[in-house]
C-alpha atoms as a PDB file:
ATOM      1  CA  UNK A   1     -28.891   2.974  33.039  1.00  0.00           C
ATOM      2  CA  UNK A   2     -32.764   3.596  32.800  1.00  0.00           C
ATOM      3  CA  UNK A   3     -34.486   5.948  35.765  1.00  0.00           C
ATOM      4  CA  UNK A   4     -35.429   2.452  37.229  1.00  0.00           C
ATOM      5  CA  UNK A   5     -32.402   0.855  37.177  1.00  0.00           C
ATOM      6  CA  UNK A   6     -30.737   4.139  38.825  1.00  0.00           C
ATOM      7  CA  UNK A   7     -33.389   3.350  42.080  1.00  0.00           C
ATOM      8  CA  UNK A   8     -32.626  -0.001  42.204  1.00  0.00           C
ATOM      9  CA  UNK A   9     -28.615   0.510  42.487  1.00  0.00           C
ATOM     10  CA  UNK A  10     -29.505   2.890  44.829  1.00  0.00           C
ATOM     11  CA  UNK A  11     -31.577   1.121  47.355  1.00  0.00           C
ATOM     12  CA  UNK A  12     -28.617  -1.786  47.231  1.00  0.00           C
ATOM     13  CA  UNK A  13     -26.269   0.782  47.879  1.00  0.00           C
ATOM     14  CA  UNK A  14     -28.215   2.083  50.806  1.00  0.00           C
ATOM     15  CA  UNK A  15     -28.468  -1.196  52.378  1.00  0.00           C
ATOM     16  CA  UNK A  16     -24.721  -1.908  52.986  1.00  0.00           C
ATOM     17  CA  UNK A  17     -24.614   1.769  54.297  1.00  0.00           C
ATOM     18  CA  UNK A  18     -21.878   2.879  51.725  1.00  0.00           C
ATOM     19  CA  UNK A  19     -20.739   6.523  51.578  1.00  0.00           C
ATOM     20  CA  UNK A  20     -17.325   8.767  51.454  1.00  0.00           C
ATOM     21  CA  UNK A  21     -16.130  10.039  54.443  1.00  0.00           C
ATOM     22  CA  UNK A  22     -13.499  10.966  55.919  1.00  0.00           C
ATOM     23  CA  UNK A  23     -11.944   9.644  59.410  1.00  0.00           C
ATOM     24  CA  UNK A  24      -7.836   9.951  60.790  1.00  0.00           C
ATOM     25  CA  UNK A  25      -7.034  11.701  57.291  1.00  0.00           C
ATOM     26  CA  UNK A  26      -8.072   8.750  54.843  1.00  0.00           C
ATOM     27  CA  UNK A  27     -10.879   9.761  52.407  1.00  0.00           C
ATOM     28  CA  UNK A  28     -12.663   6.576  52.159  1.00  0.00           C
ATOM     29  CA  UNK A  29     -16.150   4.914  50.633  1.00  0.00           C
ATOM     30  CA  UNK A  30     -17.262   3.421  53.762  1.00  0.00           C
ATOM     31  CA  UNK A  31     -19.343   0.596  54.797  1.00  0.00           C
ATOM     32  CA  UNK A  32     -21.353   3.032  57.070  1.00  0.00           C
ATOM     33  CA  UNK A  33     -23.739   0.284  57.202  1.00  0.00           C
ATOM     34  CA  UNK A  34     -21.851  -2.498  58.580  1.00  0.00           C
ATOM     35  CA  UNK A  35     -19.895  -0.295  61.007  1.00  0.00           C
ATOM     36  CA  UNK A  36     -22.475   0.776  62.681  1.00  0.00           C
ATOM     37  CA  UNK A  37     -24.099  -2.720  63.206  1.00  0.00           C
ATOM     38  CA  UNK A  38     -20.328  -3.849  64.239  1.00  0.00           C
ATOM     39  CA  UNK A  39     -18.603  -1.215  66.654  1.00  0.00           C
ATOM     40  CA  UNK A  40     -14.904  -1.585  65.740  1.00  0.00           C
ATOM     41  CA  UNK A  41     -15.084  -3.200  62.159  1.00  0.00           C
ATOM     42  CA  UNK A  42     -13.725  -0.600  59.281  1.00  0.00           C
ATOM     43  CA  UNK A  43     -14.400  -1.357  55.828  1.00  0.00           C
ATOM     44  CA  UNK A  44     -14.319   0.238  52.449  1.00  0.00           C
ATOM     45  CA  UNK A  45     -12.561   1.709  49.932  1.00  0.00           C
ATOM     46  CA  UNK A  46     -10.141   4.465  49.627  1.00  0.00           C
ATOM     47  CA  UNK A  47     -11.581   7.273  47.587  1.00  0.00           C
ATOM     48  CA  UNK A  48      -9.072   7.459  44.559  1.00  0.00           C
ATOM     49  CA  UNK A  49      -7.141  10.523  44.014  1.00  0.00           C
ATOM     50  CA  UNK A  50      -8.388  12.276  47.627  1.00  0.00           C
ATOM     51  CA  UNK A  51      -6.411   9.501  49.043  1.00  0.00           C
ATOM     52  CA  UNK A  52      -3.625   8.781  46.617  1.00  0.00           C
ATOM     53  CA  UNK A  53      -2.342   5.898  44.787  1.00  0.00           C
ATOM     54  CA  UNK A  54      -2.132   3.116  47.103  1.00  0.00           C
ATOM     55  CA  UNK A  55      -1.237   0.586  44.103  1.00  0.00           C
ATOM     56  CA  UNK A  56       2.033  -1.976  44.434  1.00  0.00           C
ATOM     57  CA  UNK A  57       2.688  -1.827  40.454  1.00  0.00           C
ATOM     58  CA  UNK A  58       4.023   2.095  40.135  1.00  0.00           C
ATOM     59  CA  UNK A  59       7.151   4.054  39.510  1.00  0.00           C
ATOM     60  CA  UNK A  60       6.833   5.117  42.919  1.00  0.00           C
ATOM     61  CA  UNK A  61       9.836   4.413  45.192  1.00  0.00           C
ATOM     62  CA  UNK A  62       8.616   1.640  47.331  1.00  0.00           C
ATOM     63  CA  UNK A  63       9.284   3.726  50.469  1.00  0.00           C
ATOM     64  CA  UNK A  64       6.555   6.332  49.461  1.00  0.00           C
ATOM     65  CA  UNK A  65       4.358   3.434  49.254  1.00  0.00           C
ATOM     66  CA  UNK A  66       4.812   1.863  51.898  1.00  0.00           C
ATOM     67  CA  UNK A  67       4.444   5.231  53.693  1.00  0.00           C
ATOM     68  CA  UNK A  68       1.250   5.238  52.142  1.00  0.00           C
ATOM     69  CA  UNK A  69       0.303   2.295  53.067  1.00  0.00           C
ATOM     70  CA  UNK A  70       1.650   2.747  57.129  1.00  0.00           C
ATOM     71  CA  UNK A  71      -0.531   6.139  57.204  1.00  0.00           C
ATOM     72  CA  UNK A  72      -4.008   4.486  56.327  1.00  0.00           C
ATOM     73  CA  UNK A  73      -3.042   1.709  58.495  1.00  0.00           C
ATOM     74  CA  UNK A  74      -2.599   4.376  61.287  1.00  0.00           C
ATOM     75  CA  UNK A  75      -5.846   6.333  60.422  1.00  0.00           C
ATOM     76  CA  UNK A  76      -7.834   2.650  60.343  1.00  0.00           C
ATOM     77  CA  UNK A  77      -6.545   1.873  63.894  1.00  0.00           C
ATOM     78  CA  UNK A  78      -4.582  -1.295  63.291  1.00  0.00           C
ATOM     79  CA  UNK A  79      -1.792  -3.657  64.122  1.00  0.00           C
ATOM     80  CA  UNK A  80      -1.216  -4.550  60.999  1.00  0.00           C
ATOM     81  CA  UNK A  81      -2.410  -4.435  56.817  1.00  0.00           C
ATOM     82  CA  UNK A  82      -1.282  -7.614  54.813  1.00  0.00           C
ATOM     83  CA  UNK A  83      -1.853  -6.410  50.956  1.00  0.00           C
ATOM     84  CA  UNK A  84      -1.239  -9.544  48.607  1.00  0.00           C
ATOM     85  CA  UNK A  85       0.639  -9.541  45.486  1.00  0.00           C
ATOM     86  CA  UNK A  86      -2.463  -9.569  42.858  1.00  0.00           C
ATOM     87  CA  UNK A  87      -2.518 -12.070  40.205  1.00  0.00           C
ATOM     88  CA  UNK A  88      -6.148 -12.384  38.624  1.00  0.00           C
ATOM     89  CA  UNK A  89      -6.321 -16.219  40.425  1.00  0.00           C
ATOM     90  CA  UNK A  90      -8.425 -17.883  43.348  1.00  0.00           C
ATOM     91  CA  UNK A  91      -5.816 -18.266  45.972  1.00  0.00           C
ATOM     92  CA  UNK A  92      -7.003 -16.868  49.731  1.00  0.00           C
ATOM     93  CA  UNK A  93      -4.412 -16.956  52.174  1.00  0.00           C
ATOM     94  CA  UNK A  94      -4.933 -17.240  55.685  1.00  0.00           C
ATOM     95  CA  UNK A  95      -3.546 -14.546  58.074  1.00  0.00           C
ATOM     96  CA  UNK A  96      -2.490 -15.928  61.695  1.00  0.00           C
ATOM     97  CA  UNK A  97      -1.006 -14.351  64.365  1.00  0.00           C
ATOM     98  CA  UNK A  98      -0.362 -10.295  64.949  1.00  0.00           C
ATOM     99  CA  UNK A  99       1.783  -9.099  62.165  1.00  0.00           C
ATOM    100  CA  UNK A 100       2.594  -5.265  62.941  1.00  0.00           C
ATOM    101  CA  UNK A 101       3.035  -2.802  60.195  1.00  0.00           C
ATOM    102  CA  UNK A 102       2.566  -3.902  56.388  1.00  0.00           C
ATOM    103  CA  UNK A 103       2.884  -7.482  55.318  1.00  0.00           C
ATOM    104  CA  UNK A 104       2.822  -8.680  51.609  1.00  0.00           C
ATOM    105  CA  UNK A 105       2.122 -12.375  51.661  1.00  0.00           C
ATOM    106  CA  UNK A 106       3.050 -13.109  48.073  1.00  0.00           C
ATOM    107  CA  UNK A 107       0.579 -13.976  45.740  1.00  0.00           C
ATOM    108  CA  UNK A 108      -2.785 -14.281  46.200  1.00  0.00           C
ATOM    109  CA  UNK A 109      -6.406 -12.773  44.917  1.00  0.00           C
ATOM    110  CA  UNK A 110      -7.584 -13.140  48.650  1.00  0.00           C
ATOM    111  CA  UNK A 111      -7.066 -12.691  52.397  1.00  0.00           C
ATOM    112  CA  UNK A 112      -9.156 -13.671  55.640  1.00  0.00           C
ATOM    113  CA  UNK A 113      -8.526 -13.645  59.478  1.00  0.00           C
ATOM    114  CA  UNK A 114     -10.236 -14.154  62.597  1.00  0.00           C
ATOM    115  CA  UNK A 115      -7.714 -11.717  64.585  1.00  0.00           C
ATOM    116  CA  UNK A 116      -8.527  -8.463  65.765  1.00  0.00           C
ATOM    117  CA  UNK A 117      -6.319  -5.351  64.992  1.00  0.00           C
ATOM    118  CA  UNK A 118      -5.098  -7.066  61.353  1.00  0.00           C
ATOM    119  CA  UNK A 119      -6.462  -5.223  58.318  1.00  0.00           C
ATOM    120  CA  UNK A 120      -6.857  -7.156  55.005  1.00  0.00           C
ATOM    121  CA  UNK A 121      -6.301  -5.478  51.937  1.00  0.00           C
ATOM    122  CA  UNK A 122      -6.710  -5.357  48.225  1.00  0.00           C
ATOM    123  CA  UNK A 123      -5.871  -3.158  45.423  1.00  0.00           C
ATOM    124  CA  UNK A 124      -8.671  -2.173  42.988  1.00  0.00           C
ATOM    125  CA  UNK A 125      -9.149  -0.117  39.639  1.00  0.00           C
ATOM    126  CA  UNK A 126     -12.048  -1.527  38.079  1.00  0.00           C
ATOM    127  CA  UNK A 127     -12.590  -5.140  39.429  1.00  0.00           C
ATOM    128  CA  UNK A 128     -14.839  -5.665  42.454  1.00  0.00           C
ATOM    129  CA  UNK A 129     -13.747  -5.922  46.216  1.00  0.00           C
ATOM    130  CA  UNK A 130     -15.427  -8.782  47.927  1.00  0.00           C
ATOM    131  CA  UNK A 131     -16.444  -8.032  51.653  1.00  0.00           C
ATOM    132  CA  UNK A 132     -17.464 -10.872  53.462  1.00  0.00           C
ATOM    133  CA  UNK A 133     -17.973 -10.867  57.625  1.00  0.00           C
ATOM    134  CA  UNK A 134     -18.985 -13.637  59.844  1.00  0.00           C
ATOM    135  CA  UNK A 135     -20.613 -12.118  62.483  1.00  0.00           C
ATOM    136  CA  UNK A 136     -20.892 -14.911  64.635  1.00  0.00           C
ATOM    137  CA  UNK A 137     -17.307 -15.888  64.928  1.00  0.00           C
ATOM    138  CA  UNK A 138     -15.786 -12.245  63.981  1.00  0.00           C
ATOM    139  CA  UNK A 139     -14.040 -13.885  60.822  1.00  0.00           C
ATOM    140  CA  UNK A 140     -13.221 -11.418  58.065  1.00  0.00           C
ATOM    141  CA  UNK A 141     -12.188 -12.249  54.220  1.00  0.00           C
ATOM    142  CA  UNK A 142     -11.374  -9.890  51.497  1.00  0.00           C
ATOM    143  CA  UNK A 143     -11.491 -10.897  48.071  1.00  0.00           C
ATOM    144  CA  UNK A 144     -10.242  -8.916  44.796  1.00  0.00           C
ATOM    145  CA  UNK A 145     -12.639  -9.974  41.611  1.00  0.00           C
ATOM    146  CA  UNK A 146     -11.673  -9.204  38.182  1.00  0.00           C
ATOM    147  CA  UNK A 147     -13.193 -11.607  35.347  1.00  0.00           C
ATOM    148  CA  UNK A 148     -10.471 -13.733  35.526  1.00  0.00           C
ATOM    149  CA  UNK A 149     -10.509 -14.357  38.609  1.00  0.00           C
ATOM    150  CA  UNK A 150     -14.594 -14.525  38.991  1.00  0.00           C
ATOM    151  CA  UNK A 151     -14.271 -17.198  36.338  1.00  0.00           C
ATOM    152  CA  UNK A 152     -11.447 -19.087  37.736  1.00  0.00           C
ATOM    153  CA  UNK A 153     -13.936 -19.288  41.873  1.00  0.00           C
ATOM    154  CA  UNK A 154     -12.008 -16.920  43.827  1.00  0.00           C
ATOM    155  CA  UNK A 155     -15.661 -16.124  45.023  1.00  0.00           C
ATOM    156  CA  UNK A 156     -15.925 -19.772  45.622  1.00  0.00           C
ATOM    157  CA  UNK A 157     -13.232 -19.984  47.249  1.00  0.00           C
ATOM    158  CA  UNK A 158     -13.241 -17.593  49.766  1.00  0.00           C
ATOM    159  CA  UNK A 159     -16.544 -18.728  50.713  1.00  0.00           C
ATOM    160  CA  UNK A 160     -15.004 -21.564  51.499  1.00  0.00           C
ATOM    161  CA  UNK A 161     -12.458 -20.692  53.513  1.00  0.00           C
ATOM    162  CA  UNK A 162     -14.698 -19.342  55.544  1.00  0.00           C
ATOM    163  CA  UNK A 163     -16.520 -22.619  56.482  1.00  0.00           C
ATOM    164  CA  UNK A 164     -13.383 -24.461  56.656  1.00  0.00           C
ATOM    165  CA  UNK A 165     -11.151 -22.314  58.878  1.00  0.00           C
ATOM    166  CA  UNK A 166     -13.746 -20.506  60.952  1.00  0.00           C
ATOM    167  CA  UNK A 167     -16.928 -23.059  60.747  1.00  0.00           C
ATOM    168  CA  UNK A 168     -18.821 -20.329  59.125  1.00  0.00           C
ATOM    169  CA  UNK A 169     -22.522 -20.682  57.629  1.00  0.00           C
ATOM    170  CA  UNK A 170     -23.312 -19.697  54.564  1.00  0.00           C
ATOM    171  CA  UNK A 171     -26.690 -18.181  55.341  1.00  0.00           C
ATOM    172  CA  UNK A 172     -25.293 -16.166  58.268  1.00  0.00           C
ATOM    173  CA  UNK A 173     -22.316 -14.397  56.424  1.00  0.00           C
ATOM    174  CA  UNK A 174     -22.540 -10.951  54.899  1.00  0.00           C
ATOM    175  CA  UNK A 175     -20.650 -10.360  51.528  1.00  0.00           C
ATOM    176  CA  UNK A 176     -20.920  -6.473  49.966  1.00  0.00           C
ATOM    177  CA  UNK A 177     -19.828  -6.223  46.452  1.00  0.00           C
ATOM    178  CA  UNK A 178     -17.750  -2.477  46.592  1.00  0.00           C
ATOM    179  CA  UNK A 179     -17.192  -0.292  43.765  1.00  0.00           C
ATOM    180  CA  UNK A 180     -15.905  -1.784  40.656  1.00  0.00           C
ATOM    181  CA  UNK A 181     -16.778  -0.912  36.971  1.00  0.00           C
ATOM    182  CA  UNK A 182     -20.812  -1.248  35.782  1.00  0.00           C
ATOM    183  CA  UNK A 183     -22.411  -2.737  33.027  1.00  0.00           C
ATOM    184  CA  UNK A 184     -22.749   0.155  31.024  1.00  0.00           C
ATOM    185  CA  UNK A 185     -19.400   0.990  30.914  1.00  0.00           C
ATOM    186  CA  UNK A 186     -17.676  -3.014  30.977  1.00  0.00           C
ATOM    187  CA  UNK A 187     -17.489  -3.578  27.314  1.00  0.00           C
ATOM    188  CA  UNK A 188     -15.590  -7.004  26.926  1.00  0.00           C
ATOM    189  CA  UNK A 189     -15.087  -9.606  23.980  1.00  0.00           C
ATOM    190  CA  UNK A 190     -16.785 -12.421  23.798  1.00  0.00           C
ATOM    191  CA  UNK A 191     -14.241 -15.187  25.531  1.00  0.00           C
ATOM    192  CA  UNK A 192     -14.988 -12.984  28.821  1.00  0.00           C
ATOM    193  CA  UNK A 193     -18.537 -14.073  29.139  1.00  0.00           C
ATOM    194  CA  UNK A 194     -17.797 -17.412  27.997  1.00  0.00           C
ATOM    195  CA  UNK A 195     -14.935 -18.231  30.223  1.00  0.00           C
ATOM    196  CA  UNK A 196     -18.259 -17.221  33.399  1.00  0.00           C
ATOM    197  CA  UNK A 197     -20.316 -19.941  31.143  1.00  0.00           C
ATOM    198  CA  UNK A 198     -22.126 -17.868  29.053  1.00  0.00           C
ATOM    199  CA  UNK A 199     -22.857 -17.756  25.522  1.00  0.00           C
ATOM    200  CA  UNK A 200     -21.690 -14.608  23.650  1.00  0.00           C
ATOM    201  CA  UNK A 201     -20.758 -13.037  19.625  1.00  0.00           C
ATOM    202  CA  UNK A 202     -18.708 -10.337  19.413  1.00  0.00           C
ATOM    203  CA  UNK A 203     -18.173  -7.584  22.386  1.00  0.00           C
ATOM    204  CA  UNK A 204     -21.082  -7.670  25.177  1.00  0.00           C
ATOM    205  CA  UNK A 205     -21.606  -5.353  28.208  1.00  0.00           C
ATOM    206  CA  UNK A 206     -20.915  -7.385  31.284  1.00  0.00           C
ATOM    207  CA  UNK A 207     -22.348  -6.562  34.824  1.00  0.00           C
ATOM    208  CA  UNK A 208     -19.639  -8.596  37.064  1.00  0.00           C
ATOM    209  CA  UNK A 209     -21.041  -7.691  40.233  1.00  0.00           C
ATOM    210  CA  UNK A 210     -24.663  -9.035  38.825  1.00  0.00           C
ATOM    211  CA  UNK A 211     -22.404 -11.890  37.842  1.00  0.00           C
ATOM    212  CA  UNK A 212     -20.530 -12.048  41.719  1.00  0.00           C
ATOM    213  CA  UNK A 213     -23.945 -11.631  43.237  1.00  0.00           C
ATOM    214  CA  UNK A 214     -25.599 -14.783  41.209  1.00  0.00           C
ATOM    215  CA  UNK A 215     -22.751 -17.077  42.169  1.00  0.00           C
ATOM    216  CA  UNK A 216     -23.192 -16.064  45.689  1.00  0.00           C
ATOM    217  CA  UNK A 217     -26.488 -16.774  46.066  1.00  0.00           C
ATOM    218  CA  UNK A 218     -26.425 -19.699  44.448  1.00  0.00           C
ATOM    219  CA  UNK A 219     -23.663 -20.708  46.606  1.00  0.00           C
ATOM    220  CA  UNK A 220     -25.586 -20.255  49.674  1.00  0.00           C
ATOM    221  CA  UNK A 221     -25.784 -16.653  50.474  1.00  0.00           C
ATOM    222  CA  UNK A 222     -28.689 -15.388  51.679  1.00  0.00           C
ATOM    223  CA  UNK A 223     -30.124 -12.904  49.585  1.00  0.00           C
ATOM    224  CA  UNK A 224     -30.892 -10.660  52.745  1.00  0.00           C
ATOM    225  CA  UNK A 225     -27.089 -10.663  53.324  1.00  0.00           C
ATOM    226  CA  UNK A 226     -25.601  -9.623  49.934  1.00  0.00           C
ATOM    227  CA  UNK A 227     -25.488  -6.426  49.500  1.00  0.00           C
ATOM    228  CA  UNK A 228     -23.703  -4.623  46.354  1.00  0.00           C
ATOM    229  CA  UNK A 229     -22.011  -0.685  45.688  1.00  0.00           C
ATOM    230  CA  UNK A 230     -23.616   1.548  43.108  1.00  0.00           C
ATOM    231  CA  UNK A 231     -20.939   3.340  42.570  1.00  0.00           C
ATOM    232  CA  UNK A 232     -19.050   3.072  39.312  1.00  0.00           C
ATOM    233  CA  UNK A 233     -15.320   3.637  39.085  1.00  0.00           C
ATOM    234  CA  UNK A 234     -15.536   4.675  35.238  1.00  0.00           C
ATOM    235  CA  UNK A 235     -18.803   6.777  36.054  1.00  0.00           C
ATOM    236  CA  UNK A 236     -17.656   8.211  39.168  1.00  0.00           C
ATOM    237  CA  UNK A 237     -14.097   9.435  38.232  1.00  0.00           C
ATOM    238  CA  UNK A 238     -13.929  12.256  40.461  1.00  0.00           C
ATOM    239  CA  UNK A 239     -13.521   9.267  43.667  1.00  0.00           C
ATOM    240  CA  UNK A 240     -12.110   6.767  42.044  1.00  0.00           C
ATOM    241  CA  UNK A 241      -8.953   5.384  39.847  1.00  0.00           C
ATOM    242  CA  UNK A 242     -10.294   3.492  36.945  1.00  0.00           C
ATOM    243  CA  UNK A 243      -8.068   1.992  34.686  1.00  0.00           C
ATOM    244  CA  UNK A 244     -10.613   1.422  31.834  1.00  0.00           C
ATOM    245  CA  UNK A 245     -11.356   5.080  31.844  1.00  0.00           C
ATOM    246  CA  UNK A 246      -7.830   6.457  31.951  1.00  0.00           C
ATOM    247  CA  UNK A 247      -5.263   3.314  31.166  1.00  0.00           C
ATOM    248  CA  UNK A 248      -3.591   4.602  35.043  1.00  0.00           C
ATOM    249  CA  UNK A 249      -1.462   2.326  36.870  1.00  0.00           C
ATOM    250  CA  UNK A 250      -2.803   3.892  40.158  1.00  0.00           C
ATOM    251  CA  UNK A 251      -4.928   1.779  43.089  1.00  0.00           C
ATOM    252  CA  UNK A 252      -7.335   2.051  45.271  1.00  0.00           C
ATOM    253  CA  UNK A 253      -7.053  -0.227  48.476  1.00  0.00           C
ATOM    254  CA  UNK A 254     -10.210  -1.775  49.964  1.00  0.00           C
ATOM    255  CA  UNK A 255      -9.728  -2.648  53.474  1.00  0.00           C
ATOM    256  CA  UNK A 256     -11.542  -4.861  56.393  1.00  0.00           C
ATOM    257  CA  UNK A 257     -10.634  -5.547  59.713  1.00  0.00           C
ATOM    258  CA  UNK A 258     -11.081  -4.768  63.303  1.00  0.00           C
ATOM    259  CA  UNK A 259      -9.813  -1.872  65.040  1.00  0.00           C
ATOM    260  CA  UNK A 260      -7.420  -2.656  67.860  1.00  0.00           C
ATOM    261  CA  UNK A 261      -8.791  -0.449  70.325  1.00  0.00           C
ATOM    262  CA  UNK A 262     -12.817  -1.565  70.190  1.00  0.00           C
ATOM    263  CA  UNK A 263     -11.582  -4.931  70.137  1.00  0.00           C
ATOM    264  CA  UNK A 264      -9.865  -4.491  73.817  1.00  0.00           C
ATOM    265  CA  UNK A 265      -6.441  -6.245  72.370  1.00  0.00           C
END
């Protein structure tokens, strides 16, 4: 990445506030940004090993994960964290009512929810997390954006899900793009490109959350409102699982939702 480039990812990343801290024990890249601007909302992204592997697919027992998953649920300040089972599609589920503890919904690419005190989350290694907040209406979605599924409109569709279930408006909602693999180090074949709708020989570098934050705009984001990470997860090993850099099976979790006590419920 050129000196310019470099100053450029780094003004994006200062406006969505992003940067590791640490708060109830979970190490986390945090939306400092929005957080501050929304008393009560947490959002971010677990900071790789510091945190440990918060990943479904792993040779863990499934009561260390879950564990895992009840302790940053605890240090977030929430009812409840519904985690989907990942499958590289466009399917966002809706979460209703209060579910308590940690809920896997079956499969799905994304989650959103109007209620206070439930966390969404999704596991990432590489592909982007998509944060998007109404802040009229309090609606949350999280979205989980490999190529595949960037191809195939999760994007799309969680955008609208948003206007369907909560009346949102397209120029009012917020949607970060969170740390995910960069250009530089996203070397893909050429049916990757092609399957976004671009023409391509042989392998190309691919910038997916340039790609994420065209679509968005062009699907009626305002450009004030979209806000991406600079952080790479290849680049930036030291706070991050990548799985193009070492092959792990090990997650992150990015997470969005309301705390129960700021919300009063």
């Amino acid at each position: 990445m050129t000196r310019a480039g470099e100053a450029g990812a780094a003004a994006e990343r200062d406006a969505a506030g992003e940067r590791l801290r640490t708060a109830g024990g979970l190490p986390a890249h945090r939306l400092v940004g929005w957080e501050e601007a929304y008393p009560g909302l947490r959002a971010g992204v677990t900071a790789g090993a510091e945190a440990g592997d918060l990943g479904m697919a792993s040779d863990r027992p499934p009561a260390e994960w879950l564990e895992r998953m009840e302790a940053a649920l605890s240090a977030l300040g929430g009812r409840g964290i519904v985690l989907p089972r990942q499958v590289h599609g466009r399917r966002v589920v809706e979460v209703e009512g209060r579910p308590t503890g940690v809920l896997v919904p079956g499969e799905a690419d994304g989650l959103s929810t109007s209620e206070p005190g439930t966390f969404l989350a999704v596991t990432v290694a590489d592909c982007v997390p998509v944060f998007v907040l109404d802040p009229a209406s309090r609606a949350l979605a999280l979205l989980h954006a490999g190529w595949r599924g960037t191809a195939g409109g999760v994007l799309e569709a969680g955008l609208a899900a948003m206007e369907e279930r909560y009346g949102s408006r397209r120029p009012e909602l917020l949607v970060h793009l969170g740390p995910a693999i960069c250009g530089s180090c996203y070397e893909v074949g050429p049916e990757v490109p092609r399957a976004l709708g671009r023409d391509a020989n042989g392998k190309v570098r691919l910038d997916l959350r340039a790609e994420l934050g065209e679509r968005a705009e062009s699907r009626g984001i305002a450009a004030r409102n979209l806000s991406r990470s600079a952080a790479c997860t290849r680049c930036g090993a030291d706070h991050f699982f990548s799985y193009r850099g070492t092959g792990t099976a090990k997650r992150m979790a990015a997470f969005l939702g309301w705390q129960t006590g700021e919300a009063g419920v």
